[in-house]
Protein backbone atom coordinates (compact mmCIF):
# COMPACT_ATOMS: atom_id res chain seq x y z
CA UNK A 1 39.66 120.01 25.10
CA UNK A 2 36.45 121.20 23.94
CA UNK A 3 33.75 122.32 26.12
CA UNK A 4 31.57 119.14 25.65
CA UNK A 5 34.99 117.28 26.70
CA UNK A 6 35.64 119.32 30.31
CA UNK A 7 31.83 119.07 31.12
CA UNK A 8 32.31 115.23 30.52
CA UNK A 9 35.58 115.09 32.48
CA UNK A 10 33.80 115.42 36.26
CA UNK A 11 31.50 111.91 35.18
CA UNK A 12 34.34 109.58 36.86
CA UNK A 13 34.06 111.75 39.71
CA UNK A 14 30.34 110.72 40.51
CA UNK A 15 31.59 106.72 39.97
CA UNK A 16 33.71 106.68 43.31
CA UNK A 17 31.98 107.20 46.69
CA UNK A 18 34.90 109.66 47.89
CA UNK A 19 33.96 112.05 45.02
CA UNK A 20 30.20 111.70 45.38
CA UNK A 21 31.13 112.19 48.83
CA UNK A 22 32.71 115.49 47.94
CA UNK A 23 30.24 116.80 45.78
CA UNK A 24 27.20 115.88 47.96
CA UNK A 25 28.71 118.04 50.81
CA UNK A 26 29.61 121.08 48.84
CA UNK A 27 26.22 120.85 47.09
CA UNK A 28 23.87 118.93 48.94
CA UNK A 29 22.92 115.54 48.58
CA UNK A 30 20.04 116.38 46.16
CA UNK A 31 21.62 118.59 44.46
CA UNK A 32 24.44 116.48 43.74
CA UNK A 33 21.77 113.53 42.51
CA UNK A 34 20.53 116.31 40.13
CA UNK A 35 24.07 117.46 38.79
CA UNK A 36 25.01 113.13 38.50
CA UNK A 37 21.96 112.30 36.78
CA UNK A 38 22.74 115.16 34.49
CA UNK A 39 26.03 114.28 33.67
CA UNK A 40 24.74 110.79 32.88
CA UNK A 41 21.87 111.86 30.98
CA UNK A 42 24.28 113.76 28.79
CA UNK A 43 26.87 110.75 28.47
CA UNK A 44 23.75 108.95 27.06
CA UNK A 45 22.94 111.59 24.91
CA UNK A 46 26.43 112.58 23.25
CA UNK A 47 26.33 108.32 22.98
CA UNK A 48 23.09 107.94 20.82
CA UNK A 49 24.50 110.31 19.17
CA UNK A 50 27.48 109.06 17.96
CA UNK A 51 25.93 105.32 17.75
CA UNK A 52 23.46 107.13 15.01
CA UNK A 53 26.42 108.03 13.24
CA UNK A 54 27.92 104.58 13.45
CA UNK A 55 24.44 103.28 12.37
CA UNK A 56 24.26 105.75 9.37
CA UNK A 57 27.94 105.46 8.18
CA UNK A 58 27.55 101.64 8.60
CA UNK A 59 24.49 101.57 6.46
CA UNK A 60 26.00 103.84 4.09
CA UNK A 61 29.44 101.64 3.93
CA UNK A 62 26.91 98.70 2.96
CA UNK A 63 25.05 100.10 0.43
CA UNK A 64 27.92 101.29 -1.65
CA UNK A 65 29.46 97.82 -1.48
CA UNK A 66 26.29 96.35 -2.57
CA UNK A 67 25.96 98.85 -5.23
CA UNK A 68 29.82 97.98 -6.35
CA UNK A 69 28.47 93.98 -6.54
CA UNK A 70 25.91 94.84 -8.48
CA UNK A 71 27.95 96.88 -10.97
CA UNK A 72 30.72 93.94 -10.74
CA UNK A 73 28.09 91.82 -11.74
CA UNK A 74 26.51 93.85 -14.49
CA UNK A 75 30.05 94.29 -15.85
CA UNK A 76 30.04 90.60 -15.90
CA UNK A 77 27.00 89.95 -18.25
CA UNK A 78 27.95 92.73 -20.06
CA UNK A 79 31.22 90.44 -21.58
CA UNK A 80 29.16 87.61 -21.58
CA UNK A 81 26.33 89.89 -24.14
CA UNK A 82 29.38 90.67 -26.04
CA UNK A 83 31.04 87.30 -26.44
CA UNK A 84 27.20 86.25 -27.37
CA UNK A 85 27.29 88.82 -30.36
CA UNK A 86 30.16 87.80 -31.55
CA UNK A 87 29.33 84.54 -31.59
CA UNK A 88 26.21 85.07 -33.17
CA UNK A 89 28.32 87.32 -35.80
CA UNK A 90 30.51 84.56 -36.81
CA UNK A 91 27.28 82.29 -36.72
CA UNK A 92 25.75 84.33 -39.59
CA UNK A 93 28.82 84.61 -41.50
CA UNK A 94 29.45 81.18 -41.65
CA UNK A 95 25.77 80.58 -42.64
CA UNK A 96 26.00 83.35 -44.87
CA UNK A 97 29.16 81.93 -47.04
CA UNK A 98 27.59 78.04 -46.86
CA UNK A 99 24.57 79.88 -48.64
CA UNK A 100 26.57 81.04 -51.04
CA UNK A 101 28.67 78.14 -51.75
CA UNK A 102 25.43 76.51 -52.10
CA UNK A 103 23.99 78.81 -54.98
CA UNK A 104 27.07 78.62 -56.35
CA UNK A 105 27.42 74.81 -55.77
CA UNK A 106 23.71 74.47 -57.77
CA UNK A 107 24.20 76.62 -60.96
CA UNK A 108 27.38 74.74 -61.18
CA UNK A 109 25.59 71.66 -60.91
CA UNK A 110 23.13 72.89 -63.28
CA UNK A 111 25.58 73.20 -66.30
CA UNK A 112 24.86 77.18 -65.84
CA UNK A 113 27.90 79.60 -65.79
CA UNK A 114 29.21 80.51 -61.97
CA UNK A 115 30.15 83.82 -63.85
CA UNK A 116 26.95 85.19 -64.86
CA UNK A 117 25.61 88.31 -63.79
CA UNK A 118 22.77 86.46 -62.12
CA UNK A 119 24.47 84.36 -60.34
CA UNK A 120 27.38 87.08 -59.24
CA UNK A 121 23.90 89.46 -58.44
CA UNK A 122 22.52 86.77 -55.99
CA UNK A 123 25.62 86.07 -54.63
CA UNK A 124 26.17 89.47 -53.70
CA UNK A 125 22.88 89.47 -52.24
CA UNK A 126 23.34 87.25 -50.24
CA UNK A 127 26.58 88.43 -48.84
CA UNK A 128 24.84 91.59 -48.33
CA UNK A 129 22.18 89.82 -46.31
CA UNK A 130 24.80 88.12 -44.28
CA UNK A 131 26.66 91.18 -43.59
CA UNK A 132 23.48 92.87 -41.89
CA UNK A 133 22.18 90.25 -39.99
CA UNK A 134 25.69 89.32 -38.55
CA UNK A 135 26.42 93.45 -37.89
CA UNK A 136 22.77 93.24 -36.51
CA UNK A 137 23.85 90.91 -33.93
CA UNK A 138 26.69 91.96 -32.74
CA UNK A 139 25.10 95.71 -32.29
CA UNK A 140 22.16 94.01 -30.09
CA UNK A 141 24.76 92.27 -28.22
CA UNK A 142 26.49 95.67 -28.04
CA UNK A 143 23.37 97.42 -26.80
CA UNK A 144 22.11 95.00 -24.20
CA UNK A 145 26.22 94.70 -22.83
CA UNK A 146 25.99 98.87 -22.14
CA UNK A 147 23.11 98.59 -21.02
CA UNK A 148 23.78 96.62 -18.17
CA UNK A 149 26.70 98.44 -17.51
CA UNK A 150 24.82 101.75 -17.75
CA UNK A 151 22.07 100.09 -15.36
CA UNK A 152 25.22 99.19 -12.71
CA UNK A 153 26.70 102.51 -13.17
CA UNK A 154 23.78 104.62 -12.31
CA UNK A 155 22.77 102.00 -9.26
CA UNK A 156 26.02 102.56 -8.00
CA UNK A 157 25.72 106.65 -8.13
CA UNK A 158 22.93 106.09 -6.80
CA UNK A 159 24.04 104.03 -3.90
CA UNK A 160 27.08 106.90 -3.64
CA UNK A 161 24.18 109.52 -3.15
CA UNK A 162 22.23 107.67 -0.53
CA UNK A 163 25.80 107.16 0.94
CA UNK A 164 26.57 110.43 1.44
CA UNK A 165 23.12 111.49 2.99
CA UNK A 166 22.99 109.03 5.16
CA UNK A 167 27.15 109.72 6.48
CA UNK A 168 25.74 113.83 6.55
CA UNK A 169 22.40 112.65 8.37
CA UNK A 170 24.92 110.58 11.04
CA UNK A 171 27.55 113.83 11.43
CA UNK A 172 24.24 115.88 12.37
CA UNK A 173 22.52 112.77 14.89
CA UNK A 174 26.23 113.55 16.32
CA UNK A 175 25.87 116.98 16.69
CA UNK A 176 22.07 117.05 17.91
CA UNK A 177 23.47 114.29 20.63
CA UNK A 178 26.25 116.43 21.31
CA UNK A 179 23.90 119.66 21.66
CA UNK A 180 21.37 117.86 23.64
CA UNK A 181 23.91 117.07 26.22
CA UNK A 182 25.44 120.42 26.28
CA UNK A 183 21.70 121.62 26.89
CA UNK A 184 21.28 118.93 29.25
CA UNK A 185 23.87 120.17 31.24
CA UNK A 186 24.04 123.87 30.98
CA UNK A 187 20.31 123.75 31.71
CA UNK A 188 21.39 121.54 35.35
CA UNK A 189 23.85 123.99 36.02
CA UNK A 190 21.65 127.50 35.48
CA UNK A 191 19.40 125.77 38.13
CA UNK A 192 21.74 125.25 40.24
CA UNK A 193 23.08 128.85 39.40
CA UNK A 194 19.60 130.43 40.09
CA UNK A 195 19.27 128.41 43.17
CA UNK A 196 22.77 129.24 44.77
CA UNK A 197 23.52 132.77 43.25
């Protein structure tokens, strides 16, 4: 039992009339109204105290699990950025290939040979276009996805920190609580020391 503990232990004694009783007529009746109201005044104390805490850790508890939605949720979009890329990559190779089926689909047409370095130069071209503007898409999609997940990660760290100031700012409402009430009470009973030594 600590210290904070035994002074707390005589409270129920004050809450039955025998035991006020008792104290009043060792003490005196003001006295004993002095040493009770200290007692309680400490009880309150050590209690905001530890309801700070509960505030603090509460809040704390929250804002992680918000944070964790949030990242959830960013993780999300980020597959949804990707699947968008690669969409948009097989979009531009498909274009890409009906381009080139189309050159080649017009020199046939044209009585001109599908084998000629021309035609083998554009071709290549274009397949070279294609390439870039389907890799092109697929990094953007790339980008944006770690993005959000780098924008969910870091607002989750960030929620972690706040976290943990706000559980070390409850542990020392606790303490301040549970120092007022020692004060509270040693300071009661050097009075009462001073008056009766």
């Amino acid at each position: 039992m600590t210290g904070i503990e035994a002074l707390f232990a005589v409270a129920p004694m004050l809450s039955t009339a025998a035991g006020a009783t008792t104290l009043a007529g060792s003490v005196g009746f003001a006295d004993a109204l002095i040493g009770g109201g200290s007692i309680i005044s400490a009880i309150g104390q050590r209690q905001t105290g530890e309801a700070q805490q509960a505030a603090l850790d509460a809040s704390a508890r929250q804002t992680e699990l918000n944070a964790q939605a949030a990242l959830d949720r960013n993780v999300q979009a980020a597959g949804q950025e990707r699947a968008a890329g690669q969409r948009a990559f097989l979009s531009e190779r498909r274009r890409g290939r009906l381009v080139r089926a189309g050159l080649i689909a017009r020199a046939g047409a044209s009585g001109a040979d599908v084998n000629s370095p021309d035609i083998i130069r554009l071709s290549s071209d274009i397949e070279s276009e294609t390439d870039y503007h389907a890799l092109t898409a697929l990094y953007e999609s790339e980008d944006r996805a770690q993005a959000l997940e780098d924008q969910g990660r870091v607002g989750l760290f960030n929620a972690q920190t706040t976290g943990a100031m706000r559980r070390y700012r409850g542990r020392s409402m606790n303490r301040q609580g549970n120092f007022a009430a020692f004060s509270t009470i040693a300071g009661t009973a050097n009075q009462f020391l001073e008056r009766y030594a």
